[in-house]
PDB file of N, CA and C in Angstrom:
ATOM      1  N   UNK A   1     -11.045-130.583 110.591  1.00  0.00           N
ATOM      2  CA  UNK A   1      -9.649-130.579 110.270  1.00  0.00           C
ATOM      3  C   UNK A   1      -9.255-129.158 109.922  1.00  0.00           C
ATOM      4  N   UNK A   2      -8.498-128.788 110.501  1.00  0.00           N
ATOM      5  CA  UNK A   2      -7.866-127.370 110.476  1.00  0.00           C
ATOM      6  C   UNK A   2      -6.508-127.652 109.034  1.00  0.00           C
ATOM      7  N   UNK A   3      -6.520-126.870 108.020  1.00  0.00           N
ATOM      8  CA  UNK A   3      -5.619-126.835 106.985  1.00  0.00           C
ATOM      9  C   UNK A   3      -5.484-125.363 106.323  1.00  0.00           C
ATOM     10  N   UNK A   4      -3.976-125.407 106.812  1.00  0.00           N
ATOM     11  CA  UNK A   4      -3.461-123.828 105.863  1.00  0.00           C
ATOM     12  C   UNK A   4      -4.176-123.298 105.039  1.00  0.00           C
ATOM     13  N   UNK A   5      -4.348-121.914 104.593  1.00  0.00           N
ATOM     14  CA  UNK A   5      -5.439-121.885 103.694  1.00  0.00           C
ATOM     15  C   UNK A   5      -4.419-121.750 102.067  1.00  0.00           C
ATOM     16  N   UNK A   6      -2.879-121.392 102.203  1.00  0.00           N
ATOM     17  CA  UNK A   6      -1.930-121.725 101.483  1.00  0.00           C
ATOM     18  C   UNK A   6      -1.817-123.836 100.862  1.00  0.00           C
ATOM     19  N   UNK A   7      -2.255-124.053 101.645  1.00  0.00           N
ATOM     20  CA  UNK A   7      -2.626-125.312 101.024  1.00  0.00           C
ATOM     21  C   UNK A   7      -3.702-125.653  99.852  1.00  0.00           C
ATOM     22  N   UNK A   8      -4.534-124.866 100.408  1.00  0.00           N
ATOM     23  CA  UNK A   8      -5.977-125.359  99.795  1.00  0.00           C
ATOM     24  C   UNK A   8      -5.952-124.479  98.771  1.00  0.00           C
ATOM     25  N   UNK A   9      -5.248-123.535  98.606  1.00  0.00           N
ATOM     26  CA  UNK A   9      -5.151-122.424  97.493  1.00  0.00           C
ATOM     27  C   UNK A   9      -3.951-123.154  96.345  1.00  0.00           C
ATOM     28  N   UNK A  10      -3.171-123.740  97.181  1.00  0.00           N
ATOM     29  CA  UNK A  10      -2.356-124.255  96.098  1.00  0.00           C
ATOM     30  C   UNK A  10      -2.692-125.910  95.086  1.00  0.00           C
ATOM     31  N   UNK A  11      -3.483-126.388  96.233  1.00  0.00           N
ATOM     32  CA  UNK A  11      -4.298-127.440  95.091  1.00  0.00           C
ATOM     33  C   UNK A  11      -5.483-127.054  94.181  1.00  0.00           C
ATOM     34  N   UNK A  12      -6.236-126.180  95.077  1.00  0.00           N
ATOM     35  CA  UNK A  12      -6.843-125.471  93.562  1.00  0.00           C
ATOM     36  C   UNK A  12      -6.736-124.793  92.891  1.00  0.00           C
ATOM     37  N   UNK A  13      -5.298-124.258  92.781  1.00  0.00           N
ATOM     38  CA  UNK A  13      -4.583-123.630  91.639  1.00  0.00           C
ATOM     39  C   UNK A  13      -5.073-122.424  91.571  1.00  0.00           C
ATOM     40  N   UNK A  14      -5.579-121.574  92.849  1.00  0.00           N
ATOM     41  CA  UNK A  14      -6.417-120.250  92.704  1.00  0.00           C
ATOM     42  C   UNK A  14      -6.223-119.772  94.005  1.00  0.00           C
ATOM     43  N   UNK A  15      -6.219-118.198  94.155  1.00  0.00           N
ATOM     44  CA  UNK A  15      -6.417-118.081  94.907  1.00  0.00           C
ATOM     45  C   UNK A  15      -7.656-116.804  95.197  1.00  0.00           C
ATOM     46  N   UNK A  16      -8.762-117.218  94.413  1.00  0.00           N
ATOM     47  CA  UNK A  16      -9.787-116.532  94.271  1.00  0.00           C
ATOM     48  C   UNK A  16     -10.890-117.097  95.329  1.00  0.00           C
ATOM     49  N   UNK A  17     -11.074-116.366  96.314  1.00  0.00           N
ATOM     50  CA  UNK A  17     -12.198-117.377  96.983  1.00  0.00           C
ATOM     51  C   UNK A  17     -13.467-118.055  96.475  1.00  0.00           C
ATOM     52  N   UNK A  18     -14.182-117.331  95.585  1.00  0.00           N
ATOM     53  CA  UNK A  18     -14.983-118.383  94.820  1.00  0.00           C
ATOM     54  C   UNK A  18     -14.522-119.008  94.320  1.00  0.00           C
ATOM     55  N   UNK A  19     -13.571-119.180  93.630  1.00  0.00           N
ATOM     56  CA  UNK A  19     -12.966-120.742  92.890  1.00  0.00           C
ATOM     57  C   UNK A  19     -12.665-121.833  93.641  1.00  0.00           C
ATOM     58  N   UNK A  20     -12.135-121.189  95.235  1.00  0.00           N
ATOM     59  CA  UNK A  20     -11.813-122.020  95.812  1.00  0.00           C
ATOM     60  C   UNK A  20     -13.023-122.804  96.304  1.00  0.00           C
ATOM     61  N   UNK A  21     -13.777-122.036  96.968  1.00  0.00           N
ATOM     62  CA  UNK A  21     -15.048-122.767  96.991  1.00  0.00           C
ATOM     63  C   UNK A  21     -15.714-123.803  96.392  1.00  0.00           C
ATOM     64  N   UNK A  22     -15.873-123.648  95.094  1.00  0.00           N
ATOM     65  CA  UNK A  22     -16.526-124.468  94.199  1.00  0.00           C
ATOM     66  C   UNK A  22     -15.424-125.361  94.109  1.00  0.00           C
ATOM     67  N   UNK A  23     -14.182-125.082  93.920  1.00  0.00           N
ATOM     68  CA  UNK A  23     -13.442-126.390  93.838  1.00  0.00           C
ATOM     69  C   UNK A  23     -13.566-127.645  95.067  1.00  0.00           C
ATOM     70  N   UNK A  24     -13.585-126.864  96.477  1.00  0.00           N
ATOM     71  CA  UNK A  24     -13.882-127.542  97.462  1.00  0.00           C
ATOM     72  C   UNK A  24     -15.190-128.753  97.521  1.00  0.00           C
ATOM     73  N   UNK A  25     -16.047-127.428  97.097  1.00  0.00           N
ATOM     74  CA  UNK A  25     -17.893-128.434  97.058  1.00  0.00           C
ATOM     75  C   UNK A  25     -17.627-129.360  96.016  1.00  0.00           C
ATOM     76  N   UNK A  26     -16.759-129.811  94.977  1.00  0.00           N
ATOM     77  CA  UNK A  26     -16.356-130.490  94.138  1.00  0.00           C
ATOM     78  C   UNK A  26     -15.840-131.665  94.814  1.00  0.00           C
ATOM     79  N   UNK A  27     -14.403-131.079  95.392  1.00  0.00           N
ATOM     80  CA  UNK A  27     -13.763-132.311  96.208  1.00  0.00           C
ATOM     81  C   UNK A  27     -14.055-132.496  96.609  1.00  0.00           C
ATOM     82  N   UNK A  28     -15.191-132.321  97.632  1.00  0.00           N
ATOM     83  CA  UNK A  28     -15.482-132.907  99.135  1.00  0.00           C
ATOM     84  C   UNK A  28     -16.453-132.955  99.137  1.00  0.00           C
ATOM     85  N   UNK A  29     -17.389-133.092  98.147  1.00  0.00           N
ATOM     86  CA  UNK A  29     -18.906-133.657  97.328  1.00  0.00           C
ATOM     87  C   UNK A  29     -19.674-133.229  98.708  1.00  0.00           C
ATOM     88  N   UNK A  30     -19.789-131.682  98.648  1.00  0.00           N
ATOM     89  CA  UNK A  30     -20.686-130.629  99.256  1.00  0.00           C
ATOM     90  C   UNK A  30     -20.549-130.874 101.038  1.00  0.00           C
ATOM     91  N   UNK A  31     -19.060-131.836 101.828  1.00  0.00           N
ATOM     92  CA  UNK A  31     -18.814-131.956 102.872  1.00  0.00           C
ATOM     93  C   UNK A  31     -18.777-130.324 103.362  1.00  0.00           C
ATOM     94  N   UNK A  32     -19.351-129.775 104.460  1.00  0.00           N
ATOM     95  CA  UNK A  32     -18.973-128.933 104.909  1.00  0.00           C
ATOM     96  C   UNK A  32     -17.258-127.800 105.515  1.00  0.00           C
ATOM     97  N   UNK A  33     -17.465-126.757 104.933  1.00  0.00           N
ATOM     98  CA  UNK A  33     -15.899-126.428 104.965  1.00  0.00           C
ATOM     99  C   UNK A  33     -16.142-124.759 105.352  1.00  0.00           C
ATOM    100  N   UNK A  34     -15.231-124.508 106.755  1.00  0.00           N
ATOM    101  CA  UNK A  34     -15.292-122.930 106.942  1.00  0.00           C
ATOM    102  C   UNK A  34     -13.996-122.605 106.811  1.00  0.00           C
ATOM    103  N   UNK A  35     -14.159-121.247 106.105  1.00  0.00           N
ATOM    104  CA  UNK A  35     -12.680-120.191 106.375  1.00  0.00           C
ATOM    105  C   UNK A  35     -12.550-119.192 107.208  1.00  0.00           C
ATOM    106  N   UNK A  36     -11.788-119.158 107.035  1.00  0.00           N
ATOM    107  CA  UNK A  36     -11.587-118.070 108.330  1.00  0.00           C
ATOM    108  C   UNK A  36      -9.972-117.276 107.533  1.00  0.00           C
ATOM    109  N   UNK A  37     -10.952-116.479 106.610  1.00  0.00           N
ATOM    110  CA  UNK A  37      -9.954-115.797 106.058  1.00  0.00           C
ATOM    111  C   UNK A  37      -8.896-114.869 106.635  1.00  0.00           C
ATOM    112  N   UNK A  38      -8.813-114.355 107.896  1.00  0.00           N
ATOM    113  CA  UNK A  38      -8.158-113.402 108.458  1.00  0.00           C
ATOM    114  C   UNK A  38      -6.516-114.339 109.515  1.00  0.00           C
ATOM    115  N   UNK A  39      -7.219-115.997 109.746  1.00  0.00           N
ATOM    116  CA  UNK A  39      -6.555-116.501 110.434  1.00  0.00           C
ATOM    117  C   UNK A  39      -5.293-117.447 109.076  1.00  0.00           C
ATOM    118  N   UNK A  40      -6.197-117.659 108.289  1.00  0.00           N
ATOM    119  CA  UNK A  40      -5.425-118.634 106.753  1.00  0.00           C
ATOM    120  C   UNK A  40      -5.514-119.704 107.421  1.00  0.00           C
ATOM    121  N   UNK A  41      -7.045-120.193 107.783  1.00  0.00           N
ATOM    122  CA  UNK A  41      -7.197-121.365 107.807  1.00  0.00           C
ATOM    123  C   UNK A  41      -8.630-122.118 106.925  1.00  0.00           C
ATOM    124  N   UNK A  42      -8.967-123.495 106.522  1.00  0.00           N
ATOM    125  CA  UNK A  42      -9.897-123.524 106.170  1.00  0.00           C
ATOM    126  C   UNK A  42     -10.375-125.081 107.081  1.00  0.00           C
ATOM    127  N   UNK A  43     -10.994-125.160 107.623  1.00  0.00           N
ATOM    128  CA  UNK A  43     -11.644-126.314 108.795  1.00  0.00           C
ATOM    129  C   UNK A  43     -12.810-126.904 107.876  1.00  0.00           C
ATOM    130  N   UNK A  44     -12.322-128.194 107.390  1.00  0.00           N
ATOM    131  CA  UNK A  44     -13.143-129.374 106.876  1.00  0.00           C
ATOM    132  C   UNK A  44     -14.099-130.197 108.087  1.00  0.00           C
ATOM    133  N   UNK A  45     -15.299-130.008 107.774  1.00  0.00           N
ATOM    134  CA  UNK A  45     -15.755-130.722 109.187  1.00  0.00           C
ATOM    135  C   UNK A  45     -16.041-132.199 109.062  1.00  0.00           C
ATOM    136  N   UNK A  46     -15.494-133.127 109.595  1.00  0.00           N
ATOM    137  CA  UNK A  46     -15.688-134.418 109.877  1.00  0.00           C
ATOM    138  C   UNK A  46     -15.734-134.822 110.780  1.00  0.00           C
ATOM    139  N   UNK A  47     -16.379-136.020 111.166  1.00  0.00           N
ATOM    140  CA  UNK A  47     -16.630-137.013 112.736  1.00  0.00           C
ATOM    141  C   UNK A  47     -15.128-136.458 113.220  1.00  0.00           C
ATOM    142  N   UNK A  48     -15.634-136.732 114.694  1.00  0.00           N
ATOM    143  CA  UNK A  48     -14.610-136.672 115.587  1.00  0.00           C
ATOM    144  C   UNK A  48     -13.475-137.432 115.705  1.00  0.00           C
ATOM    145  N   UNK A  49     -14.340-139.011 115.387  1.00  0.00           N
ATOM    146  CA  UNK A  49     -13.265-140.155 115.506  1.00  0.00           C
ATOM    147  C   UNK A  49     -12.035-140.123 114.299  1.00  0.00           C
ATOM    148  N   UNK A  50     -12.066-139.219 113.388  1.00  0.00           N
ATOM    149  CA  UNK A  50     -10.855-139.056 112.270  1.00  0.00           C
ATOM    150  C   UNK A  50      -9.624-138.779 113.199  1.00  0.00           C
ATOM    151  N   UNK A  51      -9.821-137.938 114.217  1.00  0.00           N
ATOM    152  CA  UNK A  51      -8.846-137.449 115.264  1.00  0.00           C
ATOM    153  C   UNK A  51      -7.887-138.156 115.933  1.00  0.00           C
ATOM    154  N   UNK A  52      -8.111-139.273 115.429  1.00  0.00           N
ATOM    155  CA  UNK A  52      -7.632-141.167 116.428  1.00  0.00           C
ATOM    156  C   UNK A  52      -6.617-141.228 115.355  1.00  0.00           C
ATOM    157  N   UNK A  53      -6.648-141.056 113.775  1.00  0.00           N
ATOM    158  CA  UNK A  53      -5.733-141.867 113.507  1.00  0.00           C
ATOM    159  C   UNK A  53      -5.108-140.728 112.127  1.00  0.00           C
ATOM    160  N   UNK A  54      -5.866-139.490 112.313  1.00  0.00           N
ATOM    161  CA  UNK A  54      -5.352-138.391 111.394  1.00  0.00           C
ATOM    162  C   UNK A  54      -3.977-137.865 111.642  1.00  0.00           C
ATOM    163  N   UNK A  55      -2.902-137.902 110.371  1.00  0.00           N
ATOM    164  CA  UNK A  55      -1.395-137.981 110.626  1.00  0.00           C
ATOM    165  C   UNK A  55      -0.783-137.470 109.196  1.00  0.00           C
ATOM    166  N   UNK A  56      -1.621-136.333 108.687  1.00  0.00           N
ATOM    167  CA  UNK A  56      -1.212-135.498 107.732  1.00  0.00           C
ATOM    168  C   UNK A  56      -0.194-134.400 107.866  1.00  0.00           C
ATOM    169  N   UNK A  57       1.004-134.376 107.768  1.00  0.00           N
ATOM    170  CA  UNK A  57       1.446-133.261 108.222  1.00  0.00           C
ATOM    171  C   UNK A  57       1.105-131.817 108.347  1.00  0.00           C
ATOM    172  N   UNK A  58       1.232-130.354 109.180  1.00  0.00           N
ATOM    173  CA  UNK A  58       0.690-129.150 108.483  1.00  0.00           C
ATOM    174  C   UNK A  58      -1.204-128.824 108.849  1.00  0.00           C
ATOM    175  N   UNK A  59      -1.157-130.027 109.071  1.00  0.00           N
ATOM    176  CA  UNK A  59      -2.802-129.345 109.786  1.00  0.00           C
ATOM    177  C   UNK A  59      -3.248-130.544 111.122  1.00  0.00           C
ATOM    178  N   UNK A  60      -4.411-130.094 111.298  1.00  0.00           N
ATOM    179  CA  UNK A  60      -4.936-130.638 113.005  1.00  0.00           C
ATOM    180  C   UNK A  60      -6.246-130.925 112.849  1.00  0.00           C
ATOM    181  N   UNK A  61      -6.436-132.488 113.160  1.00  0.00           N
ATOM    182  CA  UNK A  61      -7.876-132.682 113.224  1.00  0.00           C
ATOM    183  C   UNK A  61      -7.915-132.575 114.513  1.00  0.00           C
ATOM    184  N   UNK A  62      -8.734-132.055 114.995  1.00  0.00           N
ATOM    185  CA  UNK A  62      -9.520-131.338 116.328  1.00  0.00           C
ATOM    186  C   UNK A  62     -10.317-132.638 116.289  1.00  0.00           C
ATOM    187  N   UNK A  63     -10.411-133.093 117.869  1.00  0.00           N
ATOM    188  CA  UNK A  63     -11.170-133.770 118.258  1.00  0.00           C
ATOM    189  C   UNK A  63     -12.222-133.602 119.365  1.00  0.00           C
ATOM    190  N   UNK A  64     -12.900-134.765 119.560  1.00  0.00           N
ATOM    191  CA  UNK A  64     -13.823-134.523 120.796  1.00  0.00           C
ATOM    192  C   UNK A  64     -13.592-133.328 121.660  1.00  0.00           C
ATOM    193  N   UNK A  65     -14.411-132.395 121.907  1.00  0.00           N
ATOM    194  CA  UNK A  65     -13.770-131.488 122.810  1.00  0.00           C
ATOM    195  C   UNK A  65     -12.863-130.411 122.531  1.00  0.00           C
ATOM    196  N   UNK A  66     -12.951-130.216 121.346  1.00  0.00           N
ATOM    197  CA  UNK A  66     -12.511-128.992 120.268  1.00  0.00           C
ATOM    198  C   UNK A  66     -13.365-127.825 120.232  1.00  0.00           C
ATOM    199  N   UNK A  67     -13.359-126.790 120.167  1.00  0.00           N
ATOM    200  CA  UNK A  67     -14.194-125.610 119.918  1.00  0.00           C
ATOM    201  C   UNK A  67     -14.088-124.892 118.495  1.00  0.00           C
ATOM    202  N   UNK A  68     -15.061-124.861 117.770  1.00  0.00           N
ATOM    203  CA  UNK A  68     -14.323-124.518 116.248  1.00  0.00           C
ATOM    204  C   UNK A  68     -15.335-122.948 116.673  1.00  0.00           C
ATOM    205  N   UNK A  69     -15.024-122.001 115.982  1.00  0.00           N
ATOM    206  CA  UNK A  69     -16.050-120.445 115.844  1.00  0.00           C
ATOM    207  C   UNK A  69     -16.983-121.024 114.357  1.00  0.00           C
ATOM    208  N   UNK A  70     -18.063-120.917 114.320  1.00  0.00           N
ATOM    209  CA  UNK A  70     -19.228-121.244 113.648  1.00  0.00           C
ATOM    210  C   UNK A  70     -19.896-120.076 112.823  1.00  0.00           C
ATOM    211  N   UNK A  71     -19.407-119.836 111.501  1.00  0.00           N
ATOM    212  CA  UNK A  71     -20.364-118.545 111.231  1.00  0.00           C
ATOM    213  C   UNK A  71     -21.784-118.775 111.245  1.00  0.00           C
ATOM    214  N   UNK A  72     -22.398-118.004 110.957  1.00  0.00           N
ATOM    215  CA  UNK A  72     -24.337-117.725 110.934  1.00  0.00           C
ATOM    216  C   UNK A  72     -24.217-118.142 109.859  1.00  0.00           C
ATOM    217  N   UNK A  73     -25.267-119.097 109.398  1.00  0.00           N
ATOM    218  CA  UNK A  73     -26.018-119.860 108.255  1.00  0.00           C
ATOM    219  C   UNK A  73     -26.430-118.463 107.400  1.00  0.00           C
ATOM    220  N   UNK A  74     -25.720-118.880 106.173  1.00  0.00           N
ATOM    221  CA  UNK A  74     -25.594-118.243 105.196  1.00  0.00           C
ATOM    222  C   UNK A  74     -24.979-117.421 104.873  1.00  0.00           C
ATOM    223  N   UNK A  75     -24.061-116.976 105.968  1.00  0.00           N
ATOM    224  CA  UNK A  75     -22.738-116.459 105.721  1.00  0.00           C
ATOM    225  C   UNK A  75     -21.757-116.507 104.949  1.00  0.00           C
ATOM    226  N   UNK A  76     -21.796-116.205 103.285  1.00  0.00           N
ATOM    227  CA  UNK A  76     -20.694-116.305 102.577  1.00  0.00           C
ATOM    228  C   UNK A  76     -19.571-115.749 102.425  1.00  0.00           C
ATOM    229  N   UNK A  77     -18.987-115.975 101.368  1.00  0.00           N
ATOM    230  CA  UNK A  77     -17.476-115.040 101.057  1.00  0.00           C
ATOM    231  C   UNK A  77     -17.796-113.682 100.833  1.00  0.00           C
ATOM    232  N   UNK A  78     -18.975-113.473 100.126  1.00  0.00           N
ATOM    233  CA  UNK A  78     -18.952-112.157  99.540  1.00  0.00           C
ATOM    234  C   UNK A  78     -19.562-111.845 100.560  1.00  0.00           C
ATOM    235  N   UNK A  79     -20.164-112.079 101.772  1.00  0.00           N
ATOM    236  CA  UNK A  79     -20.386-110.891 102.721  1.00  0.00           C
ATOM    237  C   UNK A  79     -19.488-110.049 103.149  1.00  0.00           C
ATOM    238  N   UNK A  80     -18.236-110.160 103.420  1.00  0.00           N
ATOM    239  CA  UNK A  80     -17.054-110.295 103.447  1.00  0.00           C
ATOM    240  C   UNK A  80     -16.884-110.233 104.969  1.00  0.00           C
ATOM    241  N   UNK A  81     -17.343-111.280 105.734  1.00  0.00           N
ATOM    242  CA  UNK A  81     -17.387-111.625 106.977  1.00  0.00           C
ATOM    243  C   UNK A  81     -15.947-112.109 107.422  1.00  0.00           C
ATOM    244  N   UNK A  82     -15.220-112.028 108.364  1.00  0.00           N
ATOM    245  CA  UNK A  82     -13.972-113.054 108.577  1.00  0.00           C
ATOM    246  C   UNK A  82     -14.360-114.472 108.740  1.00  0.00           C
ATOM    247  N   UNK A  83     -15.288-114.948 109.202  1.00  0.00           N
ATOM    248  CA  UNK A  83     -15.498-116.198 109.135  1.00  0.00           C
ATOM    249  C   UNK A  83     -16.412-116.776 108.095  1.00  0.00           C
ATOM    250  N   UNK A  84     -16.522-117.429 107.556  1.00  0.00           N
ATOM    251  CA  UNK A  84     -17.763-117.352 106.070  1.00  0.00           C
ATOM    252  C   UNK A  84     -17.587-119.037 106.288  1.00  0.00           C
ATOM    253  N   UNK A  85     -18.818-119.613 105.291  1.00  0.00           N
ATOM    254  CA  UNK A  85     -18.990-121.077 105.270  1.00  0.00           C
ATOM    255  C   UNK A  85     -18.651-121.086 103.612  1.00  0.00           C
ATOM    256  N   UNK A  86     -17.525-121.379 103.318  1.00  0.00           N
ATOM    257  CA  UNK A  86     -17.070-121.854 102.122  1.00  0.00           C
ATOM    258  C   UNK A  86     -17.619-122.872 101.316  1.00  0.00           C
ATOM    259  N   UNK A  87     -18.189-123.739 101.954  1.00  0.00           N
ATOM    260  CA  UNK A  87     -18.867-125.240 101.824  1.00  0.00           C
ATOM    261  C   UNK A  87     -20.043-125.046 103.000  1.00  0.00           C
ATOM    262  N   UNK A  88     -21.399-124.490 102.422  1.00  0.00           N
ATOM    263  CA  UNK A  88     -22.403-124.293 103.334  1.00  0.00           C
ATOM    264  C   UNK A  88     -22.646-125.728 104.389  1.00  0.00           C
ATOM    265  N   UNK A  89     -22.910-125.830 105.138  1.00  0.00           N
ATOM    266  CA  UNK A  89     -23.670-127.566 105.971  1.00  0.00           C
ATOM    267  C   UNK A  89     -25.216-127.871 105.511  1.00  0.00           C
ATOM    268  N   UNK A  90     -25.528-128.430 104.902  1.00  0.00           N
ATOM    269  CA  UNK A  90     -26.715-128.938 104.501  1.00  0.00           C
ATOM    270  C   UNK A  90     -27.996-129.421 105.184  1.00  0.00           C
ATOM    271  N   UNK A  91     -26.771-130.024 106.495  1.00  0.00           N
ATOM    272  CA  UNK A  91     -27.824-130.517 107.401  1.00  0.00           C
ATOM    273  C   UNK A  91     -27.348-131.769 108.531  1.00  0.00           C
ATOM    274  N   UNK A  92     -27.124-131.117 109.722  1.00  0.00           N
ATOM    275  CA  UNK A  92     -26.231-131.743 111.032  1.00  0.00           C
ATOM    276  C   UNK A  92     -25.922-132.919 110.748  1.00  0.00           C
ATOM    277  N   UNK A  93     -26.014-133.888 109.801  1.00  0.00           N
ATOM    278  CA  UNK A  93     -25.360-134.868 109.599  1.00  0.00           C
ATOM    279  C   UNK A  93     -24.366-135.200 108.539  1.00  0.00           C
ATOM    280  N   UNK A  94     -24.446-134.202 107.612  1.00  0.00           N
ATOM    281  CA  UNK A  94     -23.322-133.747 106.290  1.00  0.00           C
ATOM    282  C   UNK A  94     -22.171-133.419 107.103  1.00  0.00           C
ATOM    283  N   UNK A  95     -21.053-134.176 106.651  1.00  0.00           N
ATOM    284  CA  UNK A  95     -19.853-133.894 106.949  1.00  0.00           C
ATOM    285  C   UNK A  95     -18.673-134.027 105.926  1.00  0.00           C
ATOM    286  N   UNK A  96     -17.394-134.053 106.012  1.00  0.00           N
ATOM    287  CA  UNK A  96     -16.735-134.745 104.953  1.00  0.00           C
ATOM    288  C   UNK A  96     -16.314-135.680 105.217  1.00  0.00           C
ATOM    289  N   UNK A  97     -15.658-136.475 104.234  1.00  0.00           N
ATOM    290  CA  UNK A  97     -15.498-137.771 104.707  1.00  0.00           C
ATOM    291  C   UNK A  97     -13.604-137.585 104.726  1.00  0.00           C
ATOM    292  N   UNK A  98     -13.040-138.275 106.014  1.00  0.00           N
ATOM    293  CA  UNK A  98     -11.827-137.621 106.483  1.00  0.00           C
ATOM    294  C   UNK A  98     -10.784-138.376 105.004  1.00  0.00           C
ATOM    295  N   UNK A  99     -11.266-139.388 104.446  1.00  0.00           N
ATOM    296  CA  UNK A  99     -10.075-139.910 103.420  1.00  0.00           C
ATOM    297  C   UNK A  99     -10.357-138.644 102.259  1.00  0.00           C
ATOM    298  N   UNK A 100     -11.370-138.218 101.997  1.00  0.00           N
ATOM    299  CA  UNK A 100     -11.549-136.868 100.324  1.00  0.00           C
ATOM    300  C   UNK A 100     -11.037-135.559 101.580  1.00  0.00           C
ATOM    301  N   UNK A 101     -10.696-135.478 102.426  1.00  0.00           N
ATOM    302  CA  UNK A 101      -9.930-133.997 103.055  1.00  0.00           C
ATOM    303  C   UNK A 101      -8.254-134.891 103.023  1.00  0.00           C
ATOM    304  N   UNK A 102      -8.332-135.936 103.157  1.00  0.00           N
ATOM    305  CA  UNK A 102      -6.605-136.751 102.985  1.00  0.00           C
ATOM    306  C   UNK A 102      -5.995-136.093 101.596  1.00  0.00           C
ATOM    307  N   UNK A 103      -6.846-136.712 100.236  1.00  0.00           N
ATOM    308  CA  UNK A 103      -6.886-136.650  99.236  1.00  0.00           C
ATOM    309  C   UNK A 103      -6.412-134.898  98.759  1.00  0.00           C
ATOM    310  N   UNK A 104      -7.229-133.847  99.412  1.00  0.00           N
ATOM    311  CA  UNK A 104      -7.414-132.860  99.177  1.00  0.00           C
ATOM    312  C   UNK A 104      -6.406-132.062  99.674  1.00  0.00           C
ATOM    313  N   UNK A 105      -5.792-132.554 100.113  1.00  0.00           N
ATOM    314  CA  UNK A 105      -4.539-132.188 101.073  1.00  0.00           C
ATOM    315  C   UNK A 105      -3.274-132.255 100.538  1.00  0.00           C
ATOM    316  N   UNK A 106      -3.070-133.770  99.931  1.00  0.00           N
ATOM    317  CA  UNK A 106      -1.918-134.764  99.120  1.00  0.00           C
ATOM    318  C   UNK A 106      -2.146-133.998  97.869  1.00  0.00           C
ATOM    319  N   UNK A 107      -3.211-133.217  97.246  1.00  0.00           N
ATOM    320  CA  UNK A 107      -3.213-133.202  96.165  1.00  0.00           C
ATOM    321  C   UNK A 107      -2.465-131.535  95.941  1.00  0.00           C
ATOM    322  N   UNK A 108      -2.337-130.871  97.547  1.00  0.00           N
ATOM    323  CA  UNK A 108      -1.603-129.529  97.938  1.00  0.00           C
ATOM    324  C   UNK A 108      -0.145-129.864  97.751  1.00  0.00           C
ATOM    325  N   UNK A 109       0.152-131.119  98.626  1.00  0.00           N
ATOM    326  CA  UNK A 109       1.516-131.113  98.934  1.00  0.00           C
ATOM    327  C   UNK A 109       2.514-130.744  98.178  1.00  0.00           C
ATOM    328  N   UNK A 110       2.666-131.305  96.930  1.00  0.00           N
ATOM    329  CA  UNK A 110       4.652-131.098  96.003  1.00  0.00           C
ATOM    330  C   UNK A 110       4.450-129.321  95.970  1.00  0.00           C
ATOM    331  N   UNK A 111       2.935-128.586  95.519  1.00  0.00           N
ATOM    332  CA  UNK A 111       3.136-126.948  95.309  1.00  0.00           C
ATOM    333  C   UNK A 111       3.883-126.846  96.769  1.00  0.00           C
ATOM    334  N   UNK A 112       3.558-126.955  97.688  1.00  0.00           N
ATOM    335  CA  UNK A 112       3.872-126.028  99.270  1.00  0.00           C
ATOM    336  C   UNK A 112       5.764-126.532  99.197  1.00  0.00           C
ATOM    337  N   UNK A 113       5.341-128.152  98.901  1.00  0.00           N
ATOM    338  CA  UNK A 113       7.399-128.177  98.872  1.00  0.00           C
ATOM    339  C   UNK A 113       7.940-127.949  97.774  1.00  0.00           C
ATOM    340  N   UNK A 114       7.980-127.397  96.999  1.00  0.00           N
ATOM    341  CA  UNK A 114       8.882-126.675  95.925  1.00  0.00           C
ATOM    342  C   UNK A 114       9.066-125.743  95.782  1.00  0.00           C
TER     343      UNK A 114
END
């Protein structure tokens, strides 16, 4: 799921990239999450099939047949890479689960509209 990175900064009330981080591995109980600080996006990775019925306004779950850019394992913030793994992957079957990126999203919304 592709989401503003003005979103994700405004539900965690920071816009420090380590805070954001840890707030993320919090919400999304260590689901995998890349930024891509140069574009202001942050891509929650979940199954494909979320793509069928995902209808959040403001971001894009990419489906089957999506191409996401992948940093190198262990690529953090402080390397100060443009692409970094905010939420490292643990292991090809860790993902997030698409209702805690819903959640994480809704919990952005009233900051972005006011």
């Amino acid at each position: 799921m592709r989401i503003p990175a003005a979103r994700i900064q405004d539900a965690a009330l920071s816009r420090d990239p380590a805070d954001i981080d840890q707030w993320l591995a919090r919400r999304l109980e260590g689901g995998p999450v890349i930024c891509d600080r140069f574009a202001g996006w942050y891509y929650a990775l979940v199954p494909a099939s979320a793509a069928r019925w995902w209808t959040e306004s403001g971001t894009v779950c990419l489906g089957a047949g999506s191409v996401v850019g992948v940093p190198a394992p262990g690529t953090a913030e402080v390397s100060g890479a443009r692409i970094y793994w905010s939420v490292p992957m643990d292991s090809p079957a860790m993902l997030c689960h698409p209702a805690a990126v819903a959640g994480t999203i809704t919990a952005a919304t009233p900051a972005v509209t006011q």
